[in-house]
PDB file of N, CA and C in Angstrom:
ATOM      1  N   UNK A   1      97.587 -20.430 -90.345  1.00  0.00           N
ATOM      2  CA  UNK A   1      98.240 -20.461 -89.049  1.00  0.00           C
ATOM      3  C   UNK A   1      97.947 -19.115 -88.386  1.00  0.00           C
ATOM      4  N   UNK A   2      98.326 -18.620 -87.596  1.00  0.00           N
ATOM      5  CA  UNK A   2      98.365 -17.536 -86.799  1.00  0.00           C
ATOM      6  C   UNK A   2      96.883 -16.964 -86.552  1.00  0.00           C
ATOM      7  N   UNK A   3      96.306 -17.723 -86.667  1.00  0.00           N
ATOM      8  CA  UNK A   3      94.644 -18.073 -85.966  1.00  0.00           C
ATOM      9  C   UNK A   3      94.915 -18.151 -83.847  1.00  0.00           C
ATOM     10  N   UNK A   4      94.008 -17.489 -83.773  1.00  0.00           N
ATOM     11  CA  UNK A   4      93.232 -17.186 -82.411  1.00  0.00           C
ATOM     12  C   UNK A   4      93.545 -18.284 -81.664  1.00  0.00           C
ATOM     13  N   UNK A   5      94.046 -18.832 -80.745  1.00  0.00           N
ATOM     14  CA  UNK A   5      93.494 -20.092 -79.827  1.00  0.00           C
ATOM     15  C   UNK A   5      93.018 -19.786 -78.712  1.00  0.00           C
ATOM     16  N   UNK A   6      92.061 -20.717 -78.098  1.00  0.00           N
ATOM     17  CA  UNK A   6      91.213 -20.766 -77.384  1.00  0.00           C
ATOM     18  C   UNK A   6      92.332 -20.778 -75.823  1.00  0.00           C
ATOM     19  N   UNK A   7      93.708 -20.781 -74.975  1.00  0.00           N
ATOM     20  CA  UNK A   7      94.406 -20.415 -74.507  1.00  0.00           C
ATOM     21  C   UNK A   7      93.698 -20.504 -73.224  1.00  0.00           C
ATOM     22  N   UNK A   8      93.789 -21.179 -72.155  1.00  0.00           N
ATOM     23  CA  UNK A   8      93.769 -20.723 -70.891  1.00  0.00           C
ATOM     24  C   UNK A   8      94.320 -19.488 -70.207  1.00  0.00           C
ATOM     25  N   UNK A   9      93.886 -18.640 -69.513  1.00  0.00           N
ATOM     26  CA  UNK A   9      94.439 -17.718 -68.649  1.00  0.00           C
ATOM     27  C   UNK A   9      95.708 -18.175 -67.827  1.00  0.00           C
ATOM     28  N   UNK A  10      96.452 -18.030 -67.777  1.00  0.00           N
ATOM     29  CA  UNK A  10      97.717 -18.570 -66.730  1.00  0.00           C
ATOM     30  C   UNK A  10      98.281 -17.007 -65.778  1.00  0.00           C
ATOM     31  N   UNK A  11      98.485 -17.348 -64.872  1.00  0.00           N
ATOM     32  CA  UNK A  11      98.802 -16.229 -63.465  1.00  0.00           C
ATOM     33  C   UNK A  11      99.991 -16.730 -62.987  1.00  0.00           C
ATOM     34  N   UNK A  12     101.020 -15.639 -62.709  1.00  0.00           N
ATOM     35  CA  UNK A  12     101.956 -16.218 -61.740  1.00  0.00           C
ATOM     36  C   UNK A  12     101.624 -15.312 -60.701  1.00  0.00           C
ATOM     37  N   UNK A  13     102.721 -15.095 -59.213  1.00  0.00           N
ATOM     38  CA  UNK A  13     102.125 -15.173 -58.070  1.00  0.00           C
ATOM     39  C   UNK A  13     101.373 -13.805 -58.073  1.00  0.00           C
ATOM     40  N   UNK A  14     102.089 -12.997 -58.915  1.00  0.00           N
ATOM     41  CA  UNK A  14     101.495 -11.323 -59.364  1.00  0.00           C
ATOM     42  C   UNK A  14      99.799 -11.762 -59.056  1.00  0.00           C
ATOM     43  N   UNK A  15      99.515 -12.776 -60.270  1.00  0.00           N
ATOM     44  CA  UNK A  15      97.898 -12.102 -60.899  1.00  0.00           C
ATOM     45  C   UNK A  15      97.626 -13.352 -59.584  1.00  0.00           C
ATOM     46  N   UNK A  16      97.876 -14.161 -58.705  1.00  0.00           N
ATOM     47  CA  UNK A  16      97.362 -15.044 -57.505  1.00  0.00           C
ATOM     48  C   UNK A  16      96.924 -13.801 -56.830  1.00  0.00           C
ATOM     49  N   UNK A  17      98.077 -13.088 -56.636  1.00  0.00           N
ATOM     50  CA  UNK A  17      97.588 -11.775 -55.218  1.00  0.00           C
ATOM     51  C   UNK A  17      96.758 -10.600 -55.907  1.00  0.00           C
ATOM     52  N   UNK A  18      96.274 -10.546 -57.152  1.00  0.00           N
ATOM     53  CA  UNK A  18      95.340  -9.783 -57.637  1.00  0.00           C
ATOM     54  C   UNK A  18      94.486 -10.753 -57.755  1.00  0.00           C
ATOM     55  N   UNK A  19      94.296 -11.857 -57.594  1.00  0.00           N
ATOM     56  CA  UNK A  19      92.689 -12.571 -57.761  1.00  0.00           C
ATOM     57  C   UNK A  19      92.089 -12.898 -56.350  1.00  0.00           C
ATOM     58  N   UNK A  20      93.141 -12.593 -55.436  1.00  0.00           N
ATOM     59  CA  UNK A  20      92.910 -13.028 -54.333  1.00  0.00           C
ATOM     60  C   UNK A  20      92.608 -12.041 -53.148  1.00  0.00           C
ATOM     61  N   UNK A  21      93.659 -10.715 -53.810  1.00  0.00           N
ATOM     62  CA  UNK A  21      92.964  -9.585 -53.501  1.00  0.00           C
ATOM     63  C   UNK A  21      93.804  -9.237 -52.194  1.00  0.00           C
ATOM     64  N   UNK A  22      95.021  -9.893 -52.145  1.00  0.00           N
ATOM     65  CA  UNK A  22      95.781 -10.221 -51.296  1.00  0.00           C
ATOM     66  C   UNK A  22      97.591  -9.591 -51.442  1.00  0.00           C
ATOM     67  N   UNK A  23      98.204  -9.401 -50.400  1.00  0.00           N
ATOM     68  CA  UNK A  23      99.687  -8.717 -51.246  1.00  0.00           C
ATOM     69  C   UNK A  23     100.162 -10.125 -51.614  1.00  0.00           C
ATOM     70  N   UNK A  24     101.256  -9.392 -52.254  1.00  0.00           N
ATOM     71  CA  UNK A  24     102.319 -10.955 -53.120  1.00  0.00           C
ATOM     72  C   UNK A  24     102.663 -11.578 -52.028  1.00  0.00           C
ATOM     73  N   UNK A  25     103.267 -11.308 -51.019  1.00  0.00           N
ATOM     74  CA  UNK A  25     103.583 -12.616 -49.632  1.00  0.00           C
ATOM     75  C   UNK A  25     102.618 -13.029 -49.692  1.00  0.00           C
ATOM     76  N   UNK A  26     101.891 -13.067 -49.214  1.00  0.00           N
ATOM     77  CA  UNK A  26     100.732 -13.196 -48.264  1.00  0.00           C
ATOM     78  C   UNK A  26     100.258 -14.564 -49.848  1.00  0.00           C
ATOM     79  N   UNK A  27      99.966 -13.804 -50.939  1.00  0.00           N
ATOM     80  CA  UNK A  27      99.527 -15.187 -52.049  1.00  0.00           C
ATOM     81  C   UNK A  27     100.632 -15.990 -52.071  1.00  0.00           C
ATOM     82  N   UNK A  28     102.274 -15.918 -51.620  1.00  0.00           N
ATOM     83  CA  UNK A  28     103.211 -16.519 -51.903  1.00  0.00           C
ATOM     84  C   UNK A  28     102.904 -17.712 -50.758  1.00  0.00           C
ATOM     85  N   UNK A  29     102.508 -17.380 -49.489  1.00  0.00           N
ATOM     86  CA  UNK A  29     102.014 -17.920 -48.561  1.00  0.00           C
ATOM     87  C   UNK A  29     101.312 -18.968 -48.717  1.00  0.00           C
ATOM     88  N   UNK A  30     100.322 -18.675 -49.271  1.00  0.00           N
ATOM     89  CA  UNK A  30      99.114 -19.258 -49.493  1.00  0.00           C
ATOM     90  C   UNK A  30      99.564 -20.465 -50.430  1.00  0.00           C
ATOM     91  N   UNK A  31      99.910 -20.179 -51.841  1.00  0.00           N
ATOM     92  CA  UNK A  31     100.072 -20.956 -52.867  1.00  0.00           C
ATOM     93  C   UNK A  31     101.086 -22.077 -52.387  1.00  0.00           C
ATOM     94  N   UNK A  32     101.622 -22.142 -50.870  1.00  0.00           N
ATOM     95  CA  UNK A  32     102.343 -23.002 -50.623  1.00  0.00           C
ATOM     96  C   UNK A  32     101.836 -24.715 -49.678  1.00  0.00           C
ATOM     97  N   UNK A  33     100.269 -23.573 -49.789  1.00  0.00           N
ATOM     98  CA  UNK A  33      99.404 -24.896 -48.569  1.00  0.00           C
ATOM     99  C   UNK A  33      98.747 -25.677 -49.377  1.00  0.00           C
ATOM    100  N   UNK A  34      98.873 -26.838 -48.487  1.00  0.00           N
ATOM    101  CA  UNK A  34      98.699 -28.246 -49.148  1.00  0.00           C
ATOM    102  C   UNK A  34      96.881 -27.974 -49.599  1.00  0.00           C
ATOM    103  N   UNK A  35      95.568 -27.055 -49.455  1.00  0.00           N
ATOM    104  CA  UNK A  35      94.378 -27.092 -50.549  1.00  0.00           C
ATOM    105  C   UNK A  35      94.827 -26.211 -51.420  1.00  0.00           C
ATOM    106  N   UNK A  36      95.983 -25.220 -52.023  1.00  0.00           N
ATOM    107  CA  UNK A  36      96.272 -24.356 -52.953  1.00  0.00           C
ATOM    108  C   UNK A  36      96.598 -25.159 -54.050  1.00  0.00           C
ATOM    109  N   UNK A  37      96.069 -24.871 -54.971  1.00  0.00           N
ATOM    110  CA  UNK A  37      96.386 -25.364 -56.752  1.00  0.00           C
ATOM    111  C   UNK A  37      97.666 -25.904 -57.006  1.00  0.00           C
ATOM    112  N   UNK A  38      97.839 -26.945 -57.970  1.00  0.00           N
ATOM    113  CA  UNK A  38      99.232 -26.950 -57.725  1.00  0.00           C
ATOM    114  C   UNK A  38      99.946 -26.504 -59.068  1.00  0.00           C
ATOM    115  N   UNK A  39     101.030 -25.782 -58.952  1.00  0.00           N
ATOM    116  CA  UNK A  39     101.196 -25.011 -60.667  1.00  0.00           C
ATOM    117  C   UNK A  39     101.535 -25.905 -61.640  1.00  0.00           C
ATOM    118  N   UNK A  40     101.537 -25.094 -62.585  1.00  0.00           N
ATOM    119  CA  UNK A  40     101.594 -26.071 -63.908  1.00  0.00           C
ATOM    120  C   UNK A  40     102.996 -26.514 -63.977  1.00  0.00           C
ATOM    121  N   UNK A  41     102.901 -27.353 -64.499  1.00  0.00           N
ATOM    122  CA  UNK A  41     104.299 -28.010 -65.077  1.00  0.00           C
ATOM    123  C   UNK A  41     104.785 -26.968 -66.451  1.00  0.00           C
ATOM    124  N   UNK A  42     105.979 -26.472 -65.802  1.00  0.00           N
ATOM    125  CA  UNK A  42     106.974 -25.648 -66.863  1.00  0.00           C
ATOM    126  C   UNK A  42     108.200 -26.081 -67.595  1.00  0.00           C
ATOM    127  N   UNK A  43     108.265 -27.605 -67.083  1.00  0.00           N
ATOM    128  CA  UNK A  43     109.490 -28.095 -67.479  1.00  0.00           C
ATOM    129  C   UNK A  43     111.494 -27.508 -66.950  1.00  0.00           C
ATOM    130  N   UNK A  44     111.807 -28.232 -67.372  1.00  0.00           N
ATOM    131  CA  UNK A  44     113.337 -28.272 -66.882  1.00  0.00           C
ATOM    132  C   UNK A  44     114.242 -26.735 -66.869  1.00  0.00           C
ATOM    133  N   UNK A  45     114.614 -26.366 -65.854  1.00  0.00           N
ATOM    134  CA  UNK A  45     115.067 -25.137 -65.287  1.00  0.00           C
ATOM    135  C   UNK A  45     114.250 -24.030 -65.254  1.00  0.00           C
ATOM    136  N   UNK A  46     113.036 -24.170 -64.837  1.00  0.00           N
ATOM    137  CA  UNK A  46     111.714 -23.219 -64.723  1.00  0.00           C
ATOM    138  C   UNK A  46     111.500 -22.963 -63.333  1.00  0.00           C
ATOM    139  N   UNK A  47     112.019 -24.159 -62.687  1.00  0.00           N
ATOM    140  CA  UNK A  47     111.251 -24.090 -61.176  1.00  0.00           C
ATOM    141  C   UNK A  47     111.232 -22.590 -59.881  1.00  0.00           C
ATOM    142  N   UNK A  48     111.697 -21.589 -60.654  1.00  0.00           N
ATOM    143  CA  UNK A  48     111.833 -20.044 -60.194  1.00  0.00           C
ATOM    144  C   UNK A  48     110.394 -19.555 -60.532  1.00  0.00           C
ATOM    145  N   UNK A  49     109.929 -19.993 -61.837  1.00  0.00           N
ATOM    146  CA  UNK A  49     109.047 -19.430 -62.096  1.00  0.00           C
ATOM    147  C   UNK A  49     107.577 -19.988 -61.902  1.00  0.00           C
ATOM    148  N   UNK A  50     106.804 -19.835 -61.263  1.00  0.00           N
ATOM    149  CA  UNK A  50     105.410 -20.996 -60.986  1.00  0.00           C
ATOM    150  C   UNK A  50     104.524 -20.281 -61.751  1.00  0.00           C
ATOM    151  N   UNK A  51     103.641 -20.745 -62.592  1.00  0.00           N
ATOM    152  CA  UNK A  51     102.196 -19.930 -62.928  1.00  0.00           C
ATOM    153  C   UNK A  51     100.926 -21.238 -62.368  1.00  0.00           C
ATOM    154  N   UNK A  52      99.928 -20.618 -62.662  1.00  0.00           N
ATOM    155  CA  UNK A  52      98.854 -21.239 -62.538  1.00  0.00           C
ATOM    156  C   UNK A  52      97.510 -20.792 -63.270  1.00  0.00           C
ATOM    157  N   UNK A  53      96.343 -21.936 -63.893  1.00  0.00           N
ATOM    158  CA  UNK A  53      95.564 -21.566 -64.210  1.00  0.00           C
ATOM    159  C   UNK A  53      95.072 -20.688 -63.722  1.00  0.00           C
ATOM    160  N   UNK A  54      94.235 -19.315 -63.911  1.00  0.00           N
ATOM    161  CA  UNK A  54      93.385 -18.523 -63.269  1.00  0.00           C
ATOM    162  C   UNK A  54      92.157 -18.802 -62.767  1.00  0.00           C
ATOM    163  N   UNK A  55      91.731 -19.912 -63.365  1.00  0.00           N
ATOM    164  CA  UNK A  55      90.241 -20.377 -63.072  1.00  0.00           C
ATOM    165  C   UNK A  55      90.730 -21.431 -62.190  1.00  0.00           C
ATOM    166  N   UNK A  56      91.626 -21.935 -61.750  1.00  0.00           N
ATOM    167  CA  UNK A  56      92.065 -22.533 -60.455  1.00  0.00           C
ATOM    168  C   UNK A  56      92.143 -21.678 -59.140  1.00  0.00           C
ATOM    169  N   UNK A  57      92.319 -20.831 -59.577  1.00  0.00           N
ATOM    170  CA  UNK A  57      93.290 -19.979 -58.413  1.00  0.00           C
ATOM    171  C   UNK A  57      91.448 -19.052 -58.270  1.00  0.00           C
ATOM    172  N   UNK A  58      90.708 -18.783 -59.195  1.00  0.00           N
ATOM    173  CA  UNK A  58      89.400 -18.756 -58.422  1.00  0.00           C
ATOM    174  C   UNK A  58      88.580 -19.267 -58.171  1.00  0.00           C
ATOM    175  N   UNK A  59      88.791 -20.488 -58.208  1.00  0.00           N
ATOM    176  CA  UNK A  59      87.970 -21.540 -57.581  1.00  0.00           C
ATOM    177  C   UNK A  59      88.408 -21.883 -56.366  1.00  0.00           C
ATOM    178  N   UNK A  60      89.868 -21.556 -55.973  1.00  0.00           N
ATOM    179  CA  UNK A  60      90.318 -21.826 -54.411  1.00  0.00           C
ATOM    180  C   UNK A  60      89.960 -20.585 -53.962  1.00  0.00           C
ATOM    181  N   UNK A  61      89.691 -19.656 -54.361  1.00  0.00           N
ATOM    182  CA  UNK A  61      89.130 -18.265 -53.995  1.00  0.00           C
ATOM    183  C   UNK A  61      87.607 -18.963 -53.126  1.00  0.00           C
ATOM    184  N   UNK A  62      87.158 -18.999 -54.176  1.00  0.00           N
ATOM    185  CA  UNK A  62      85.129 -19.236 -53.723  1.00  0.00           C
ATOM    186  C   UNK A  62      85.454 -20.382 -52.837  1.00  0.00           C
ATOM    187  N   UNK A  63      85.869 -21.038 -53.018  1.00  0.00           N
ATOM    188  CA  UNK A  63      86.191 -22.314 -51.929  1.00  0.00           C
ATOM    189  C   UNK A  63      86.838 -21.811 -50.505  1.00  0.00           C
ATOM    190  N   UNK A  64      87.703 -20.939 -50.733  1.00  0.00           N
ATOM    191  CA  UNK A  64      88.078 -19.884 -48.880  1.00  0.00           C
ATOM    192  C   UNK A  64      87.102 -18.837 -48.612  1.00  0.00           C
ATOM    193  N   UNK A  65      86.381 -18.464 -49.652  1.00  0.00           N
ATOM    194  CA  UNK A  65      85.376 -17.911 -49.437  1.00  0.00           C
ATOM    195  C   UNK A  65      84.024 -18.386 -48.689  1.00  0.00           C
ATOM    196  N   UNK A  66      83.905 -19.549 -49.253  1.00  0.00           N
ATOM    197  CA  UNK A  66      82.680 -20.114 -48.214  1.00  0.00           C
ATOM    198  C   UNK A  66      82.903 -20.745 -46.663  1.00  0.00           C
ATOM    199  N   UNK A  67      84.069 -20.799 -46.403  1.00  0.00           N
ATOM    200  CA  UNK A  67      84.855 -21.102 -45.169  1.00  0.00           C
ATOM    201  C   UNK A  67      84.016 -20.496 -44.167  1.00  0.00           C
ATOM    202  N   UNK A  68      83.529 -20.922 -43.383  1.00  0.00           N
ATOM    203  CA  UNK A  68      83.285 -19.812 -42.051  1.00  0.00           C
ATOM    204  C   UNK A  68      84.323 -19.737 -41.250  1.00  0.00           C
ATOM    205  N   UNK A  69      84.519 -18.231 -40.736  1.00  0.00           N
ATOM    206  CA  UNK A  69      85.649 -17.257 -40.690  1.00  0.00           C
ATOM    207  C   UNK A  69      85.821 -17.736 -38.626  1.00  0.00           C
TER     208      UNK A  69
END
């Protein structure tokens, strides 16, 4: 037991506005529009806390990235 797992990265809104490069409003903002990721399921009395995959949250990155501005 206590072997390595292979673990997804998970972010709450902290590591959104460091991947995004953005302040915490501003990702709090964001993570609320209908193309933003939608967070993981945390189960019963969690809903304070949202995370999200990281490799979600940069893939909606490169995806606002190719946007013309």
């Amino acid at each position: 037991m206590g072997a390595a797992t292979n673990r997804p990265e998970v972010v709450t809104i902290t590591g959104v506005a460091e991947l995004l490069g953005v302040s915490r409003q501003w990702a709090d903002v964001l993570s609320r529009g209908k193309d933003f990721p939608d967070p993981l399921p945390m189960g019963a009395g969690s809903e304070r806390t949202r995370v999200w995959l990281a490799a979600d949250v940069t893939a909606y990155k490169a995806r606002r990235d190719q946007q013309p501005k």
